[in-house]
N, C-alpha and C. Protein backbone atom coordinates (compact mmCIF):
# COMPACT_ATOMS: atom_id res chain seq x y z
N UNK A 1 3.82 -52.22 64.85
CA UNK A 1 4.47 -52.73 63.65
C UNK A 1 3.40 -53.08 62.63
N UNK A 2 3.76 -52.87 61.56
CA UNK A 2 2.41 -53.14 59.74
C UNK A 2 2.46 -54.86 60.03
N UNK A 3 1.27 -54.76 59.77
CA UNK A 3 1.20 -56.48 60.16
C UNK A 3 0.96 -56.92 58.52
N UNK A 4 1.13 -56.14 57.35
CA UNK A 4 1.73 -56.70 56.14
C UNK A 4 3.58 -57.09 55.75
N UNK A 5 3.69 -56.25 56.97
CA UNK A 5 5.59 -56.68 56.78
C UNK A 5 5.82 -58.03 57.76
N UNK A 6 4.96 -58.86 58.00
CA UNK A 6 4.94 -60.05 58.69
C UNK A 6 5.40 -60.55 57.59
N UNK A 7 4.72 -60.65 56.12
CA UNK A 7 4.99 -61.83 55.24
C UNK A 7 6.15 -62.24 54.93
N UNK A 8 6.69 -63.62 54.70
CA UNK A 8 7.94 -64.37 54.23
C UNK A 8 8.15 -63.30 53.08
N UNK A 9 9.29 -63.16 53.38
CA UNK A 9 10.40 -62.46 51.68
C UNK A 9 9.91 -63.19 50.44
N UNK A 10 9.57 -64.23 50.50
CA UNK A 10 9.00 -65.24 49.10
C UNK A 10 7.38 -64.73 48.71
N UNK A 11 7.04 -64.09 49.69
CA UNK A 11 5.66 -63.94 48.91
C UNK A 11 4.56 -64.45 49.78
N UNK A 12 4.86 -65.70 50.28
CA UNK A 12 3.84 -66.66 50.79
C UNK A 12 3.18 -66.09 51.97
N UNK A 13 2.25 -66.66 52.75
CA UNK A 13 1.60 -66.32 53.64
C UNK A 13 1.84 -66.99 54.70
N UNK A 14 2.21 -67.10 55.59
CA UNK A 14 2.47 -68.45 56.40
C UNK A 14 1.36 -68.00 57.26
N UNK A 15 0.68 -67.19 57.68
CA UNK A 15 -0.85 -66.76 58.45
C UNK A 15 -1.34 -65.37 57.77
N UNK A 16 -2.19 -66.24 57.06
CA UNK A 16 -2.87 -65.00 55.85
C UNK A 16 -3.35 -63.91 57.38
N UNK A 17 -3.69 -62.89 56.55
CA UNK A 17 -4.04 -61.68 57.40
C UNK A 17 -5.57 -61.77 56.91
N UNK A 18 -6.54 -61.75 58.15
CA UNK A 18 -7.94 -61.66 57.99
C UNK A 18 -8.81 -62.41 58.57
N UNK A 19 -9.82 -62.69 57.94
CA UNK A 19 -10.90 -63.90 58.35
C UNK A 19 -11.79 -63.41 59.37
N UNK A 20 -12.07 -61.80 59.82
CA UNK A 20 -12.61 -60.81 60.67
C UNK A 20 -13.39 -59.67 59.84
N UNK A 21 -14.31 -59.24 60.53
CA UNK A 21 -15.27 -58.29 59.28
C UNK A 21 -15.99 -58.72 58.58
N UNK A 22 -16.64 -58.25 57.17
CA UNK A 22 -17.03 -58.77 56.37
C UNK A 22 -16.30 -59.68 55.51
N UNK A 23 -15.96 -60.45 55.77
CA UNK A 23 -14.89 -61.49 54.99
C UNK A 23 -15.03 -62.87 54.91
N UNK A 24 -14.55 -63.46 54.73
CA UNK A 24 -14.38 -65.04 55.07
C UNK A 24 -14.17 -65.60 56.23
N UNK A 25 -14.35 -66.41 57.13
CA UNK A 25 -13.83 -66.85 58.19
C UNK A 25 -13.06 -68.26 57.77
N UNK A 26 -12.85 -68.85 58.61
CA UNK A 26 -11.75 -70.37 58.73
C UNK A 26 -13.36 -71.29 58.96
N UNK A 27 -12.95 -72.73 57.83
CA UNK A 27 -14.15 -73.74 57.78
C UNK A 27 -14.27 -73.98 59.48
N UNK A 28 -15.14 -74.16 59.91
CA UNK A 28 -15.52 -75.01 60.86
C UNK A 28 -15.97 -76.57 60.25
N UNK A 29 -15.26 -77.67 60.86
CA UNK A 29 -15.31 -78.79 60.34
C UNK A 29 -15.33 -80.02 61.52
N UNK A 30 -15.80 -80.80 61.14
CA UNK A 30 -15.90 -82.32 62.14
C UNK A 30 -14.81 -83.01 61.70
N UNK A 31 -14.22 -83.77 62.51
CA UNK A 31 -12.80 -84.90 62.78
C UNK A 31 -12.83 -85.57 61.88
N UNK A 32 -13.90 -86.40 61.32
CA UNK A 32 -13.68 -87.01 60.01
C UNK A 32 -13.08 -88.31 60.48
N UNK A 33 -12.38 -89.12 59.76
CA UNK A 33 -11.82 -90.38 60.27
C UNK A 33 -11.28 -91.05 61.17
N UNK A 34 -10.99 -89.64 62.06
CA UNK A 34 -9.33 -89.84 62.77
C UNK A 34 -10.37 -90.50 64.02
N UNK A 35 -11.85 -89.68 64.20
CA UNK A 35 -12.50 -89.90 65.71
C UNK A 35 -13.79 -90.11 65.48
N UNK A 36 -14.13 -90.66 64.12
CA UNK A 36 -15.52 -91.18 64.67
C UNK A 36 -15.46 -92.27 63.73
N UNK A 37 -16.90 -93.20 63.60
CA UNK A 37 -16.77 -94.53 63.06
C UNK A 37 -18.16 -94.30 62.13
N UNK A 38 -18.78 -93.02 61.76
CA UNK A 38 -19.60 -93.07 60.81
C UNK A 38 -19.85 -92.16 59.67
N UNK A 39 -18.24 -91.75 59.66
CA UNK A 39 -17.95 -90.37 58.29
C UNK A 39 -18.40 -90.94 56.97
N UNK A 40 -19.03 -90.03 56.00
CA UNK A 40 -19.05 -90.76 54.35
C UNK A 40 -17.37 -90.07 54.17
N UNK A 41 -17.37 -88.66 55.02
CA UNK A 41 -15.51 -88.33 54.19
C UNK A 41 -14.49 -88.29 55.02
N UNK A 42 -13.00 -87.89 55.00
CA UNK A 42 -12.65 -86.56 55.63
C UNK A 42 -12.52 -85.21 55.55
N UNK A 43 -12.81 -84.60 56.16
CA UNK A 43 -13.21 -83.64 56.27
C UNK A 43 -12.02 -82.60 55.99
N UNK A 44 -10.61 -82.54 56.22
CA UNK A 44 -9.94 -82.14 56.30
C UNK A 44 -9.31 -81.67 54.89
N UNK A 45 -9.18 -82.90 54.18
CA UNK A 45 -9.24 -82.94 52.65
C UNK A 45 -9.98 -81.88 51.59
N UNK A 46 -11.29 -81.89 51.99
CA UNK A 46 -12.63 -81.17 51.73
C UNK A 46 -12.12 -79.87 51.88
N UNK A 47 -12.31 -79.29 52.97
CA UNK A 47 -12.08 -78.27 53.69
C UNK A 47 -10.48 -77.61 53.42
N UNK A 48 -9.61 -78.14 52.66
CA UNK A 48 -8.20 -77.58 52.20
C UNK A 48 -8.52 -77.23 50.66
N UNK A 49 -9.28 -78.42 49.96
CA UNK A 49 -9.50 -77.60 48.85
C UNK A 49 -10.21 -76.22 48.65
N UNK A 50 -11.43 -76.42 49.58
CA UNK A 50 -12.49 -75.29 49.41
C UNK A 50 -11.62 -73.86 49.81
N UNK A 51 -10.50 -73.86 50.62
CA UNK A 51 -10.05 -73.18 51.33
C UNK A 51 -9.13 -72.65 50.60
N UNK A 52 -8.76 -73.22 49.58
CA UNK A 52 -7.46 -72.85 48.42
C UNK A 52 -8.31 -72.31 47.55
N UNK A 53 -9.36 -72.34 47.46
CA UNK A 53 -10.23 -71.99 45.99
C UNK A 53 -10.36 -70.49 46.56
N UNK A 54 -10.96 -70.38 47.93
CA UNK A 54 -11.40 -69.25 48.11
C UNK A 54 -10.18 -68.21 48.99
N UNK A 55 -9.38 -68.57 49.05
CA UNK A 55 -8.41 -67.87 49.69
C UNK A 55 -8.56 -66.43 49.68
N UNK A 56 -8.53 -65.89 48.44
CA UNK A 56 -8.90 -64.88 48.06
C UNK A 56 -9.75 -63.80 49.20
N UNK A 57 -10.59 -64.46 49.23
CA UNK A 57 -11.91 -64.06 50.14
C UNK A 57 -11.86 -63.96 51.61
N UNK A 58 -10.74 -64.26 51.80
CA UNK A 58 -10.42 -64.17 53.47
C UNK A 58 -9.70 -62.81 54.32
N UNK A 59 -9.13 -62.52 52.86
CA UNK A 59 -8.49 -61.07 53.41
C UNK A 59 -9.19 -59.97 52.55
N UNK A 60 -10.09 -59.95 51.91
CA UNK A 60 -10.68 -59.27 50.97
C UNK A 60 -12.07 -58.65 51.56
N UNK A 61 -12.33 -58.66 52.71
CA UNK A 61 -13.16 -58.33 53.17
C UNK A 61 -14.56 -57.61 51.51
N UNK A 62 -14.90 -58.38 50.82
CA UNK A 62 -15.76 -57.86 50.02
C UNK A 62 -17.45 -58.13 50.06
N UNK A 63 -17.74 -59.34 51.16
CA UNK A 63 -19.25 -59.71 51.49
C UNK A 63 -19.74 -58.57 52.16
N UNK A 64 -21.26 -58.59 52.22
CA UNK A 64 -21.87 -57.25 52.89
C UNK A 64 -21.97 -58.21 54.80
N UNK A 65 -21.35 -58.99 55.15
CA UNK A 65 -21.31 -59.41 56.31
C UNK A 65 -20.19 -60.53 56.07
N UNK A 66 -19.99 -61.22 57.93
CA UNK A 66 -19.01 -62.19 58.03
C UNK A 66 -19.92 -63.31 57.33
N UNK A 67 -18.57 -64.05 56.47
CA UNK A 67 -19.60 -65.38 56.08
C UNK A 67 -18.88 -66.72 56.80
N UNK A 68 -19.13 -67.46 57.17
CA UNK A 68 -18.97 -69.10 57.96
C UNK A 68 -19.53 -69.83 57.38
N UNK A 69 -18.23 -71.20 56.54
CA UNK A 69 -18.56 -72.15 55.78
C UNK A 69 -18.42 -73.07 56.81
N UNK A 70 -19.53 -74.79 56.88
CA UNK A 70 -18.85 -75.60 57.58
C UNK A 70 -18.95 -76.82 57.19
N UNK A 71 -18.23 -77.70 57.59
CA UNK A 71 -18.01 -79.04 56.54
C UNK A 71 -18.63 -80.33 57.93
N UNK A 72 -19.56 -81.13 57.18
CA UNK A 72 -19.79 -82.01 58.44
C UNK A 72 -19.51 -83.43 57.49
N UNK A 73 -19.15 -84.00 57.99
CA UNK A 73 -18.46 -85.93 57.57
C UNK A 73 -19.72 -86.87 57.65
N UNK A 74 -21.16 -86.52 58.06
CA UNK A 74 -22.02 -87.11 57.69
C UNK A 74 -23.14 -86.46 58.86
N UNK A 75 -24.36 -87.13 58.75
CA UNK A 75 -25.63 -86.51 58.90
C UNK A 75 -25.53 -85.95 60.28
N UNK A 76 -25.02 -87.09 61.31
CA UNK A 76 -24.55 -86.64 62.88
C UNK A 76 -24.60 -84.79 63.05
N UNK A 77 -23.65 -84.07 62.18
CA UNK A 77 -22.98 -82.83 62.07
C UNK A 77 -23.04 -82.24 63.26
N UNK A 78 -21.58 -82.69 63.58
CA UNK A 78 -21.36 -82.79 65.25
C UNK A 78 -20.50 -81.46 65.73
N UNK A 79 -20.02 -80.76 64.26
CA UNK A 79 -19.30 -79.61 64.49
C UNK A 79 -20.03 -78.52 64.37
N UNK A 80 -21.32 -78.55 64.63
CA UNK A 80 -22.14 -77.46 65.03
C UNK A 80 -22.42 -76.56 63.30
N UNK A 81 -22.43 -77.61 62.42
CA UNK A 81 -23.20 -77.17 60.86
C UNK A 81 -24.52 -76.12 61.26
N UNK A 82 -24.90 -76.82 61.63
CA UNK A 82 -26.22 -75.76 61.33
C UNK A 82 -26.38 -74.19 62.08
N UNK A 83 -25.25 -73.76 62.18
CA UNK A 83 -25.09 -73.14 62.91
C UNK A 83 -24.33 -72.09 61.93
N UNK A 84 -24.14 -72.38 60.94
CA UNK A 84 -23.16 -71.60 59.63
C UNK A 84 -24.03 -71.10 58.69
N UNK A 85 -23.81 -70.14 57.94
CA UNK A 85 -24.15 -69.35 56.62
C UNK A 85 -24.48 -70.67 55.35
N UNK A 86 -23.24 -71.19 55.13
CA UNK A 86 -22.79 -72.17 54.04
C UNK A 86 -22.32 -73.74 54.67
N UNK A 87 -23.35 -74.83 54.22
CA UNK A 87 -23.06 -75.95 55.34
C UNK A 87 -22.55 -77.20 53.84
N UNK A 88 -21.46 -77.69 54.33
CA UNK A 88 -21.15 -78.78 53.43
C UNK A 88 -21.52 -79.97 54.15
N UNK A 89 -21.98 -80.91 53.47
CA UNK A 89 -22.56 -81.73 54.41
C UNK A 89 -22.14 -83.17 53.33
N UNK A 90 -21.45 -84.61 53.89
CA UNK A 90 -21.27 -85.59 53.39
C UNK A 90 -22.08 -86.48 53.69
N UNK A 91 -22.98 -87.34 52.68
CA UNK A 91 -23.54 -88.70 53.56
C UNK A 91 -23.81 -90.13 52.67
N UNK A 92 -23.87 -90.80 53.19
CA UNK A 92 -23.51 -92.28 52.43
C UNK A 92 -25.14 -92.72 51.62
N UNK A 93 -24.56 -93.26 50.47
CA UNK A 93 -26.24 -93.31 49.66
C UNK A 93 -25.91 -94.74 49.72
């Protein structure tokens, strides 16, 4: 079955198609408030905007490789940041 005739009749995406190849992948991000006691953010927040901006880029396979953004809630960066292309990183001044 075309895994473009998945989409809602409205248009929307309810599981964009992609995030494999040269494309975008899904943020890798740390818990943020819910589980630790030394975030400057949450992370989750962060990581929905960046994710709406670039939407685009997830099924568009247009980078010359896979790219991996990741969001860490402060210096700890316990969700394995340094380990990404593009590292967002929060910390308390």
């Amino acid at each position: 079955k075309d895994v473009q005739s998945r989409k809602h009749v409205s248009r929307s995406y309810k599981f964009p198609i992609g995030g494999t190849g040269a494309g975008l992948t899904n943020i890798v991000h740390t818990q943020g408030y819910i589980h630790c006691h030394t975030p400057a953010t949450d992370a989750s927040s962060m990581v929905k905007a960046v994710l709406d901006d670039l939407f685009d880029h997830i099924q568009g396979m247009t980078f010359p490789a896979q790219v991996r953004i990741s969001m860490a809630c402060c210096l700890n960066m316990c969700g394995a940041v340094h380990c990404s292309d593009i590292a967002l990183l929060s910390y308390h001044r």
